[in-house]
PDB file of N, CA and C in Angstrom:
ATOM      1  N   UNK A   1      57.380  34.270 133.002  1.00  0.00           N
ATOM      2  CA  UNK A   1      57.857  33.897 131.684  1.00  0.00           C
ATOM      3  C   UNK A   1      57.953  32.380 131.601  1.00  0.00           C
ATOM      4  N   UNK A   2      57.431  31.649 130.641  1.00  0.00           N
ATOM      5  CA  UNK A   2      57.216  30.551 130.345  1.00  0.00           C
ATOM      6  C   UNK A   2      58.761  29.901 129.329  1.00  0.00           C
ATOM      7  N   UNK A   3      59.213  28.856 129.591  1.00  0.00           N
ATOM      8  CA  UNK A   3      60.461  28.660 128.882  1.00  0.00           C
ATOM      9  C   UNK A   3      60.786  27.100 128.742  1.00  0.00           C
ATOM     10  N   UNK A   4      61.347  27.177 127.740  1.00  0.00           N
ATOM     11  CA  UNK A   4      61.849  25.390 127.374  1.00  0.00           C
ATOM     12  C   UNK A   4      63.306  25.619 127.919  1.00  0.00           C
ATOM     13  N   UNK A   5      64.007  24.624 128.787  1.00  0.00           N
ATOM     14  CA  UNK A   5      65.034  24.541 128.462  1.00  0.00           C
ATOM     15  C   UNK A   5      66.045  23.291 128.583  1.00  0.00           C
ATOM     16  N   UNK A   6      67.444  24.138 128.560  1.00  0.00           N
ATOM     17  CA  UNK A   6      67.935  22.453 127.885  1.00  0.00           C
ATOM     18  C   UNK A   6      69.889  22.318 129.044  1.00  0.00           C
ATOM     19  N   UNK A   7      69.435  21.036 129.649  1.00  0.00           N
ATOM     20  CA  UNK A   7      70.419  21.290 130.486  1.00  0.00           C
ATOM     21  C   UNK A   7      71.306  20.547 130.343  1.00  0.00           C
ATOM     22  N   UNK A   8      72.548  20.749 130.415  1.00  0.00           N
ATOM     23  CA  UNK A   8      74.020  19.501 130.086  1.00  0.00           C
ATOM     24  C   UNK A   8      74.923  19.755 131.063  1.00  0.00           C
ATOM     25  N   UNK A   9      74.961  18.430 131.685  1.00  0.00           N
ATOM     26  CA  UNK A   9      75.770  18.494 132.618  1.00  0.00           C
ATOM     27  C   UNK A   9      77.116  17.720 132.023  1.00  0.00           C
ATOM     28  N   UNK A  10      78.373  17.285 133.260  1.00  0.00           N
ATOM     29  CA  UNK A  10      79.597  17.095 132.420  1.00  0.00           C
ATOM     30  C   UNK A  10      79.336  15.575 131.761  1.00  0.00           C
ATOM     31  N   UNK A  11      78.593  15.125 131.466  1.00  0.00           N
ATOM     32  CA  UNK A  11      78.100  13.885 131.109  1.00  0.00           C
ATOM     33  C   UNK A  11      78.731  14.493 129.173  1.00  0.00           C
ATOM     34  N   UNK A  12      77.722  15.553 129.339  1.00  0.00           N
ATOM     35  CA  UNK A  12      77.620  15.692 127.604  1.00  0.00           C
ATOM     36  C   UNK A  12      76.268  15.379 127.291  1.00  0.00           C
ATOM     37  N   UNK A  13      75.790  15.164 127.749  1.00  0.00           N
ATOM     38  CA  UNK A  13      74.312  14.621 127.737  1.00  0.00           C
ATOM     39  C   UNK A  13      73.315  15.514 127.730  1.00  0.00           C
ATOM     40  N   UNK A  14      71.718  15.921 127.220  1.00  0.00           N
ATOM     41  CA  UNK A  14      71.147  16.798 127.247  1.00  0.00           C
ATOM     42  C   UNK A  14      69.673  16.036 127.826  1.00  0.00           C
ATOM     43  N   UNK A  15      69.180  17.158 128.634  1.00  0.00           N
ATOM     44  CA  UNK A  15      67.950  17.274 129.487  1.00  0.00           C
ATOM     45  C   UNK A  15      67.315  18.540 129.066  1.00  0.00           C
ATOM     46  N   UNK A  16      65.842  18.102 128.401  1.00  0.00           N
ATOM     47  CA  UNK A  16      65.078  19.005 127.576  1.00  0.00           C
ATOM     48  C   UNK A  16      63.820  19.371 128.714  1.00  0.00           C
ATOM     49  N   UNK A  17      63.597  20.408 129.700  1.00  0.00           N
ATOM     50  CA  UNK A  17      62.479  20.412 130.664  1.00  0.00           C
ATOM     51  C   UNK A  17      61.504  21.390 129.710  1.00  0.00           C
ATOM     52  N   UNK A  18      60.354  21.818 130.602  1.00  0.00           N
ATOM     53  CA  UNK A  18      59.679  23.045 130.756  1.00  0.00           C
ATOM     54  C   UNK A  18      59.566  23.906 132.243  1.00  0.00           C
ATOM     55  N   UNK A  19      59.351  24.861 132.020  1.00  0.00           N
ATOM     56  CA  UNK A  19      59.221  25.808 133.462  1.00  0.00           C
ATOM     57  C   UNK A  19      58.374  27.165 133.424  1.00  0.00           C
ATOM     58  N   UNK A  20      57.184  26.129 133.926  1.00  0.00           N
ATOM     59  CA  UNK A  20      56.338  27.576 133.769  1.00  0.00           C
ATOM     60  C   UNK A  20      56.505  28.676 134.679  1.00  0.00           C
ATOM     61  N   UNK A  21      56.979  29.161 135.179  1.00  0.00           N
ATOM     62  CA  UNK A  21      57.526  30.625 135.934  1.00  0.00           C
ATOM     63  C   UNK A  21      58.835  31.051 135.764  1.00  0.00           C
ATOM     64  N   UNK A  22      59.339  30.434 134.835  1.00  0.00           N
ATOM     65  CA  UNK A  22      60.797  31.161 134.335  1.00  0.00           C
ATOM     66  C   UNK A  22      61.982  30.848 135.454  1.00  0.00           C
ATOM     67  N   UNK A  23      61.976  29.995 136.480  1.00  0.00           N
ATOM     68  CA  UNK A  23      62.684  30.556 137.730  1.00  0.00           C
ATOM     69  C   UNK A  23      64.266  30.484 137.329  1.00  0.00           C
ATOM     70  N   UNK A  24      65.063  30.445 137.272  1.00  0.00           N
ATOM     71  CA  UNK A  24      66.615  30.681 136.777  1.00  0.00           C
ATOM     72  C   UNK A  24      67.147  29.259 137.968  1.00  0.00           C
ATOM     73  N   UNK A  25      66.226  29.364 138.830  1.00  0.00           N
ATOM     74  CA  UNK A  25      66.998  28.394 140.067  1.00  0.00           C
ATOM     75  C   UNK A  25      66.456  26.776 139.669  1.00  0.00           C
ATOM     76  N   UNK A  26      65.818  26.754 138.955  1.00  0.00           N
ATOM     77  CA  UNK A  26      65.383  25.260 138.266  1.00  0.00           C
ATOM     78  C   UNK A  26      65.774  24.645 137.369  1.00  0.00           C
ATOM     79  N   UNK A  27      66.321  23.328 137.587  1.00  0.00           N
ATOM     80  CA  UNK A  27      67.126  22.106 136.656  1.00  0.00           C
ATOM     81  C   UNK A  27      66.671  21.433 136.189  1.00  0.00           C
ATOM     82  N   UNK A  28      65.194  21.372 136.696  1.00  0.00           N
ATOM     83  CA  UNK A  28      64.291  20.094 136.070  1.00  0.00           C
ATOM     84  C   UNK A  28      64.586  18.909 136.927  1.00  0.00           C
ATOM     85  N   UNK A  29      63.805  17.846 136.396  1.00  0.00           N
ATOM     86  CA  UNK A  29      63.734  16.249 137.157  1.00  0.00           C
ATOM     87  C   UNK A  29      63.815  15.158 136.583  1.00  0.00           C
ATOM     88  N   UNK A  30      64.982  15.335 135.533  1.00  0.00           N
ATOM     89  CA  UNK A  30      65.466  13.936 134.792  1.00  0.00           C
ATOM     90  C   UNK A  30      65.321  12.773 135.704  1.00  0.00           C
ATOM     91  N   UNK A  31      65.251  11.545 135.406  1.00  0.00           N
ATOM     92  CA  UNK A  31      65.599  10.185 136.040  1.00  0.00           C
ATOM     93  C   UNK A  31      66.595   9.936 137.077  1.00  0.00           C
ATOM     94  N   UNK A  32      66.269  10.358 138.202  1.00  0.00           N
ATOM     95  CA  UNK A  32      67.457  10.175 139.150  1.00  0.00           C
ATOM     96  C   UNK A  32      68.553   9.256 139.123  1.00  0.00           C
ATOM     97  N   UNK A  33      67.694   7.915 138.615  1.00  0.00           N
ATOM     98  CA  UNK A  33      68.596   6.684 138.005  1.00  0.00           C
ATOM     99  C   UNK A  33      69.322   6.439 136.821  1.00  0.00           C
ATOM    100  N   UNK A  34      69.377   7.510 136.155  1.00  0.00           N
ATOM    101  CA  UNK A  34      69.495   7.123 135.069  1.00  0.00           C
ATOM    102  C   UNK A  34      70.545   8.308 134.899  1.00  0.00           C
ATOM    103  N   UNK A  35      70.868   9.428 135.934  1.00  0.00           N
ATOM    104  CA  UNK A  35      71.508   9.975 136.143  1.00  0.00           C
ATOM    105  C   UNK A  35      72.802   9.243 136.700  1.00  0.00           C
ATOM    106  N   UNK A  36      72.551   9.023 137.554  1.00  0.00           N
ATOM    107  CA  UNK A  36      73.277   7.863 138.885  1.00  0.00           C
ATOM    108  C   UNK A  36      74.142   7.085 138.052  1.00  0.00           C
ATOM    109  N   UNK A  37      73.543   6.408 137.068  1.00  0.00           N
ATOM    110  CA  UNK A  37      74.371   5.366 135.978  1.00  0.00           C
ATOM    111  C   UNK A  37      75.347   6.101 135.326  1.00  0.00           C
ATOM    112  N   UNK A  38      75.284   7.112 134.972  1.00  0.00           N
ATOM    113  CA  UNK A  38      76.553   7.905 133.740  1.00  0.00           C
ATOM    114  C   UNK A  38      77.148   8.273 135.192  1.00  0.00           C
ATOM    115  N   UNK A  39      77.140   9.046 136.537  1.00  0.00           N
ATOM    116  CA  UNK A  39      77.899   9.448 137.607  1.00  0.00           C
ATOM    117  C   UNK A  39      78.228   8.451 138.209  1.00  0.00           C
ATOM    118  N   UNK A  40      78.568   7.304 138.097  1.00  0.00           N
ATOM    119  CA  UNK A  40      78.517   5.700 138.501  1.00  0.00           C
ATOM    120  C   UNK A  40      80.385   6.068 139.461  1.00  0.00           C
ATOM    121  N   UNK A  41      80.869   6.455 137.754  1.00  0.00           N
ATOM    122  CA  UNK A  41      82.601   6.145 137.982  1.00  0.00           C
ATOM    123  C   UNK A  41      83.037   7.527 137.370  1.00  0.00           C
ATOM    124  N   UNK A  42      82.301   8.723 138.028  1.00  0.00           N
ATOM    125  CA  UNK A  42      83.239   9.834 136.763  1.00  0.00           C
ATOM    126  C   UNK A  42      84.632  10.168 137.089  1.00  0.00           C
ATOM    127  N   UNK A  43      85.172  11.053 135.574  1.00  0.00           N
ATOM    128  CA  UNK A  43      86.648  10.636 135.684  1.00  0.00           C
ATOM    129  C   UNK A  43      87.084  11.660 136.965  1.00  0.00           C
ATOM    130  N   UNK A  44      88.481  11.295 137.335  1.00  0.00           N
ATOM    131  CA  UNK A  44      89.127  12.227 138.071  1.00  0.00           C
ATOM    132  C   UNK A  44      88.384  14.241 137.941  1.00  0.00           C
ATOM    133  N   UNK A  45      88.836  14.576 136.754  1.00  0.00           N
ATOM    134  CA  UNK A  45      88.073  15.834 136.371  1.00  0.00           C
ATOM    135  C   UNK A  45      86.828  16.252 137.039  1.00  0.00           C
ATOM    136  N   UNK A  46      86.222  15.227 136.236  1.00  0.00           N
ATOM    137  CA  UNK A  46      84.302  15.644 136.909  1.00  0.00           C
ATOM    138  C   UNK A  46      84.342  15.079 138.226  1.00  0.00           C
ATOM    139  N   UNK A  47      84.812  14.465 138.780  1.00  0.00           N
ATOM    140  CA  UNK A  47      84.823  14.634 140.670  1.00  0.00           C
ATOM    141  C   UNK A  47      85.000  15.731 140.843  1.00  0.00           C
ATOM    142  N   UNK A  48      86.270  15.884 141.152  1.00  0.00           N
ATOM    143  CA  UNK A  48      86.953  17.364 141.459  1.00  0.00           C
ATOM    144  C   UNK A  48      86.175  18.750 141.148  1.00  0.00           C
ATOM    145  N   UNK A  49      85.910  19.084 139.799  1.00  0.00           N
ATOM    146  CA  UNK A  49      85.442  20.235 139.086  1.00  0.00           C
ATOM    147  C   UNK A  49      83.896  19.830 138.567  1.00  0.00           C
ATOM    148  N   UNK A  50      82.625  20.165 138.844  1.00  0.00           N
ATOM    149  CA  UNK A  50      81.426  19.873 138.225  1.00  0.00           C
ATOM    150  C   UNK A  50      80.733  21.040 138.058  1.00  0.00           C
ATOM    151  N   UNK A  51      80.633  20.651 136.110  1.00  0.00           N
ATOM    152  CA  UNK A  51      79.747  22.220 135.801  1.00  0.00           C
ATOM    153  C   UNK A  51      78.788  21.972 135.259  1.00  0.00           C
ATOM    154  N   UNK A  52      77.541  22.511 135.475  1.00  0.00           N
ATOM    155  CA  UNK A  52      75.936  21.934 134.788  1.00  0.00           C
ATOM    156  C   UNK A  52      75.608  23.231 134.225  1.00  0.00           C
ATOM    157  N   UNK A  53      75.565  22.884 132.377  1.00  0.00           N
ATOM    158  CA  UNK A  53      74.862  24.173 131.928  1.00  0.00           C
ATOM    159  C   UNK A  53      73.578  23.688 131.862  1.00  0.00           C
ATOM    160  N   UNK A  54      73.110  25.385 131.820  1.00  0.00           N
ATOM    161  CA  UNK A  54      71.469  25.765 131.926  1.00  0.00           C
ATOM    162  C   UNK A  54      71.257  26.574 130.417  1.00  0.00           C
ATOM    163  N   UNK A  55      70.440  26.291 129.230  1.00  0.00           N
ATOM    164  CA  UNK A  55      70.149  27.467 128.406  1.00  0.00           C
ATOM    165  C   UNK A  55      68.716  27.494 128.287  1.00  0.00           C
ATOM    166  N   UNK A  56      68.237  28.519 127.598  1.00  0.00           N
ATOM    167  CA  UNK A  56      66.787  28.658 127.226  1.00  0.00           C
ATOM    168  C   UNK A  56      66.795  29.214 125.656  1.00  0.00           C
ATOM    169  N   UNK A  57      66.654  28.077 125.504  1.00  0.00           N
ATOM    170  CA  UNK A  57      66.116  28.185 123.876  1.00  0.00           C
ATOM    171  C   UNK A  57      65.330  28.496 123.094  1.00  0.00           C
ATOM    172  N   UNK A  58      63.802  28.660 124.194  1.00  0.00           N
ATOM    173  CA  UNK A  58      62.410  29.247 124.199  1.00  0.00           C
ATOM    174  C   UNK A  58      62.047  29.642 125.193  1.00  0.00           C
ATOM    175  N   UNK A  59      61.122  31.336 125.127  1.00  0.00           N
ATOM    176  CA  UNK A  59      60.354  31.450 125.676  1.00  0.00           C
ATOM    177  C   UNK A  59      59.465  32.036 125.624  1.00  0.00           C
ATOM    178  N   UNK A  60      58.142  32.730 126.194  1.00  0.00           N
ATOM    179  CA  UNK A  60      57.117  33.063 125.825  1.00  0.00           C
ATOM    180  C   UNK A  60      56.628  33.754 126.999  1.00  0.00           C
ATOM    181  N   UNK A  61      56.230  35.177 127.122  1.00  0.00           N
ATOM    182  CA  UNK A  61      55.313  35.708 128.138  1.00  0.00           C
ATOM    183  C   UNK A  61      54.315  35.152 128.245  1.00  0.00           C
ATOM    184  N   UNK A  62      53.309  34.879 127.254  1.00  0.00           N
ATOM    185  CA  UNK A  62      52.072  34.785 126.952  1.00  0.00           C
ATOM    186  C   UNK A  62      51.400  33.350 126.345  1.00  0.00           C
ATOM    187  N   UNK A  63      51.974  32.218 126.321  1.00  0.00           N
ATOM    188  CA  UNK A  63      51.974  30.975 125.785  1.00  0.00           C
ATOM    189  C   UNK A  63      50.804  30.470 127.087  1.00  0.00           C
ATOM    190  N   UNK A  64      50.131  28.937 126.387  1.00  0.00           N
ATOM    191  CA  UNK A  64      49.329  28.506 127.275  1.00  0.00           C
ATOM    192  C   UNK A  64      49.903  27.136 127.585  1.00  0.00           C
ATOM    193  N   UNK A  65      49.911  26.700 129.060  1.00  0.00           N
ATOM    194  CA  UNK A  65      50.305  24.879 129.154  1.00  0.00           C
ATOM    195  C   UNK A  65      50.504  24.004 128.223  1.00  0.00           C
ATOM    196  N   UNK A  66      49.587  24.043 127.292  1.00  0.00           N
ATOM    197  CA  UNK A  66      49.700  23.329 126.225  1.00  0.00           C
ATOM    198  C   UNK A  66      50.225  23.519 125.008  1.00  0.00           C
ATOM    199  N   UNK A  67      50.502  24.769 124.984  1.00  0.00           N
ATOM    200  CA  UNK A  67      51.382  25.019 124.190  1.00  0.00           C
ATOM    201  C   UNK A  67      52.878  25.368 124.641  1.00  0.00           C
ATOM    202  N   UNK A  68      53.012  25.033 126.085  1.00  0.00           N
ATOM    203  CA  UNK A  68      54.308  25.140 126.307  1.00  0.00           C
ATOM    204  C   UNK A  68      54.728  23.240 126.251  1.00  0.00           C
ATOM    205  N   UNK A  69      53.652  22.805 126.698  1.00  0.00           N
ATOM    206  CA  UNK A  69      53.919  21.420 126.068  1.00  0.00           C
ATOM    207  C   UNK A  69      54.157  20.774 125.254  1.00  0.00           C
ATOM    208  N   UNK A  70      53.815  21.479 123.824  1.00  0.00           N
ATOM    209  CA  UNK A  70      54.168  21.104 122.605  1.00  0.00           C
ATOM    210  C   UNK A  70      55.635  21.754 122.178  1.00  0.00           C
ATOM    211  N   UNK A  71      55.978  22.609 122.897  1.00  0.00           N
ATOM    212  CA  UNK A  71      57.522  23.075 122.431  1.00  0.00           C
ATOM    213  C   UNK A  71      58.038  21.855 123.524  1.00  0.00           C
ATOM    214  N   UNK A  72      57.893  21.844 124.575  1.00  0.00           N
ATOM    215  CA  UNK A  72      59.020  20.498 125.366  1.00  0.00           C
ATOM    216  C   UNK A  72      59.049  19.860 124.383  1.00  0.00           C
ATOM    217  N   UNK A  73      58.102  18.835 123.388  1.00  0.00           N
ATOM    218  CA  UNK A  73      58.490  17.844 122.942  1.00  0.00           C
ATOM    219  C   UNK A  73      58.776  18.350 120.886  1.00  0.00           C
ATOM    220  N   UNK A  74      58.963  19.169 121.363  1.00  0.00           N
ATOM    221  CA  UNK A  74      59.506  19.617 119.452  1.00  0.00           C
ATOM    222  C   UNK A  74      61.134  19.417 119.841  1.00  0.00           C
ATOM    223  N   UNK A  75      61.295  20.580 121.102  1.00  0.00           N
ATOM    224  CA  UNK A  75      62.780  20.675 121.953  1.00  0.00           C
ATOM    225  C   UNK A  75      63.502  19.010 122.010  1.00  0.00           C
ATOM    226  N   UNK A  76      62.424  18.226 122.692  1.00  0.00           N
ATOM    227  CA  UNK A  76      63.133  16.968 123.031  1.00  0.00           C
ATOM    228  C   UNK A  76      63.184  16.828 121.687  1.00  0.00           C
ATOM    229  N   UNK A  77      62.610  16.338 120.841  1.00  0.00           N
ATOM    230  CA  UNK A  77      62.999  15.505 119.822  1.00  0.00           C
ATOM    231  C   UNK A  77      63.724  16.298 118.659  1.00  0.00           C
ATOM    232  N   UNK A  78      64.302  17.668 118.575  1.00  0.00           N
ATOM    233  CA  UNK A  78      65.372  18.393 118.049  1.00  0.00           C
ATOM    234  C   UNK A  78      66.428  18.180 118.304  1.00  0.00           C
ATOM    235  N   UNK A  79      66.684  17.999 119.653  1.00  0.00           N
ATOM    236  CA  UNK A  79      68.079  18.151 119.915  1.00  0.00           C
ATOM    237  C   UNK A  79      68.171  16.305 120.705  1.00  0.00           C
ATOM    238  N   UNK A  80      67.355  15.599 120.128  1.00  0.00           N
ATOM    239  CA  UNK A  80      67.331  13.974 120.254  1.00  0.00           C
ATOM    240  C   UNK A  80      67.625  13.542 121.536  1.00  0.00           C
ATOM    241  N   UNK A  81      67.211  14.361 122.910  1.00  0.00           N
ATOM    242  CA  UNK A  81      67.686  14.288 124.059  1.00  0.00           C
ATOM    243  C   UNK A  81      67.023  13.513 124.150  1.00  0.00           C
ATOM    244  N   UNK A  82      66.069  12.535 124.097  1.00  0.00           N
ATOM    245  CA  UNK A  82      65.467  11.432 123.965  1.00  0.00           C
ATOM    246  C   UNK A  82      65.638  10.518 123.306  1.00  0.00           C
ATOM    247  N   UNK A  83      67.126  10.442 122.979  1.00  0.00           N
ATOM    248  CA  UNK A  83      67.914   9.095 122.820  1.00  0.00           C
ATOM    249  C   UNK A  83      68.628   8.751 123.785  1.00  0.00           C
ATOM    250  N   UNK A  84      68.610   7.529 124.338  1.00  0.00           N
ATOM    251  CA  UNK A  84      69.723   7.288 125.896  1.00  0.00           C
ATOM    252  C   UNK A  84      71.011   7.396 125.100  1.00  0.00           C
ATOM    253  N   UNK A  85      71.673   7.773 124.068  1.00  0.00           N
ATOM    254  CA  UNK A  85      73.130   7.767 123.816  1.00  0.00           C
ATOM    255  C   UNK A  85      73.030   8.969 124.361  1.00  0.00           C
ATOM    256  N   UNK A  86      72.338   9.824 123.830  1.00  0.00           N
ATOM    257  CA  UNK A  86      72.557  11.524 123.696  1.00  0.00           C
ATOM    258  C   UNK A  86      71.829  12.225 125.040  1.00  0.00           C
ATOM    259  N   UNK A  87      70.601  11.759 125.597  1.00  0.00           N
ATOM    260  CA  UNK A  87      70.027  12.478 126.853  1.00  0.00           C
ATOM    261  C   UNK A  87      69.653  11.378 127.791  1.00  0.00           C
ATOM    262  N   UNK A  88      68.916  12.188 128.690  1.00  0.00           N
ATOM    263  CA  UNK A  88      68.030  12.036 129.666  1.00  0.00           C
ATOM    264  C   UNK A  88      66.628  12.309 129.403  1.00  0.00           C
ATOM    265  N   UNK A  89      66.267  11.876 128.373  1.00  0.00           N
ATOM    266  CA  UNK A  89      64.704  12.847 128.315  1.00  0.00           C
ATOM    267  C   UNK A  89      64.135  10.946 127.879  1.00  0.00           C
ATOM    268  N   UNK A  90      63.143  10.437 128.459  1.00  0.00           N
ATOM    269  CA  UNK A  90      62.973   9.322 128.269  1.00  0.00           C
ATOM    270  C   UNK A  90      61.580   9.046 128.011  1.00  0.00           C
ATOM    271  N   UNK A  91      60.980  10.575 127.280  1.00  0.00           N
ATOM    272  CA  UNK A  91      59.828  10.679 126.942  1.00  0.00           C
ATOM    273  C   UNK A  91      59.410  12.139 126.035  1.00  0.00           C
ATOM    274  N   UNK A  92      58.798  11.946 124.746  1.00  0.00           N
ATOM    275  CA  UNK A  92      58.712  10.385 123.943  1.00  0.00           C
ATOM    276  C   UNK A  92      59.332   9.660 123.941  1.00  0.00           C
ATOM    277  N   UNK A  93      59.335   8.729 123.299  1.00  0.00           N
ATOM    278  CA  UNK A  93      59.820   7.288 123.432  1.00  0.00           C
ATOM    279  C   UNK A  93      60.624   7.546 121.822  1.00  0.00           C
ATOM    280  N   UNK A  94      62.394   7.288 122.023  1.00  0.00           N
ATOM    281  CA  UNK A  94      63.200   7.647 120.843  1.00  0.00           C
ATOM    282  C   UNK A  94      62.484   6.552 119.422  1.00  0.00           C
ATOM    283  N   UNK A  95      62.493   6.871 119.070  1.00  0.00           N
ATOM    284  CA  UNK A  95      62.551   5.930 117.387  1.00  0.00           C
ATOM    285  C   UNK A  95      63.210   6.631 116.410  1.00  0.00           C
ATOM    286  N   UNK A  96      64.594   5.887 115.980  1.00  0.00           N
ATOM    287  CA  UNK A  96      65.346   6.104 114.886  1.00  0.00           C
ATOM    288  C   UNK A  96      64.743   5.693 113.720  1.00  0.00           C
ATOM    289  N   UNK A  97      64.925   6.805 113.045  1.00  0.00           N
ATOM    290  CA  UNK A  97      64.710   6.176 111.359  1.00  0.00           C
ATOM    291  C   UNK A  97      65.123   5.456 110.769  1.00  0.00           C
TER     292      UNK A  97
END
C-alpha cells in the first residue's frame, strides 16, 4: 500500500513524506539539522515525555511513483509543511502570497 503521510512531533511542526510499501515502522527523513535546531533547548516536558504522531491522509493500493509523487507535494503544500514556521518539508520551496 502506497501512502502520503504526515508526521508531528512535540515541536508542533509537520513533516509531509511518501512511503511506497506502507510500512507503519517509517518516519521519513526530514533535515536532521533542521530538526536538531527546534530540539536545541526543549522544555522540561518534551525532555522527559516525547510523543511523535504518525497519520496517513492518503493512500492507494494501486497508484504509480509518480503519482504518489504528485500527492507528496499537493500534501506538502496543503498543510504548508513547507513553511519553516510550520514544517520540516523544505521542498518545494515555500512562497507566500
Amino acid at each position: 500500500m502506497k501512502q502520503i503521510y504526515r508526521i508531528t512531533p512535540p515541536t508542533g511542526k509537520t513533516y509531509i513524506g511518501k512511503d511506497s510499501i506502507g510500512s507503519y515502522r517509517y518516519y521519513g527523513s526530514p533535515d536532521i539539522n533542521v530538526v536538531n535546531a527546534d530540539f536545541a533547548r526543549p522544555p522540561e516536558t518534551t525532555r522527559r515525555t516525547d510523543r511523535i504522531r504518525k497519520e496517513i491522509p492518503w493512500e492507494s493500493p494501486n497508484c504509480t511513483e509518480s503519482e504518489l509523487s504528485t500527492q507528496e507535494v499537493e500534501f506538502i503544500r496543503k498543510f504548508e509543511s513547507n513553511n519553516p514556521a510550520i514544517g520540516y518539508n523544505r521542498w518545494p520551496k515555500f512562497q507566500q502570497d
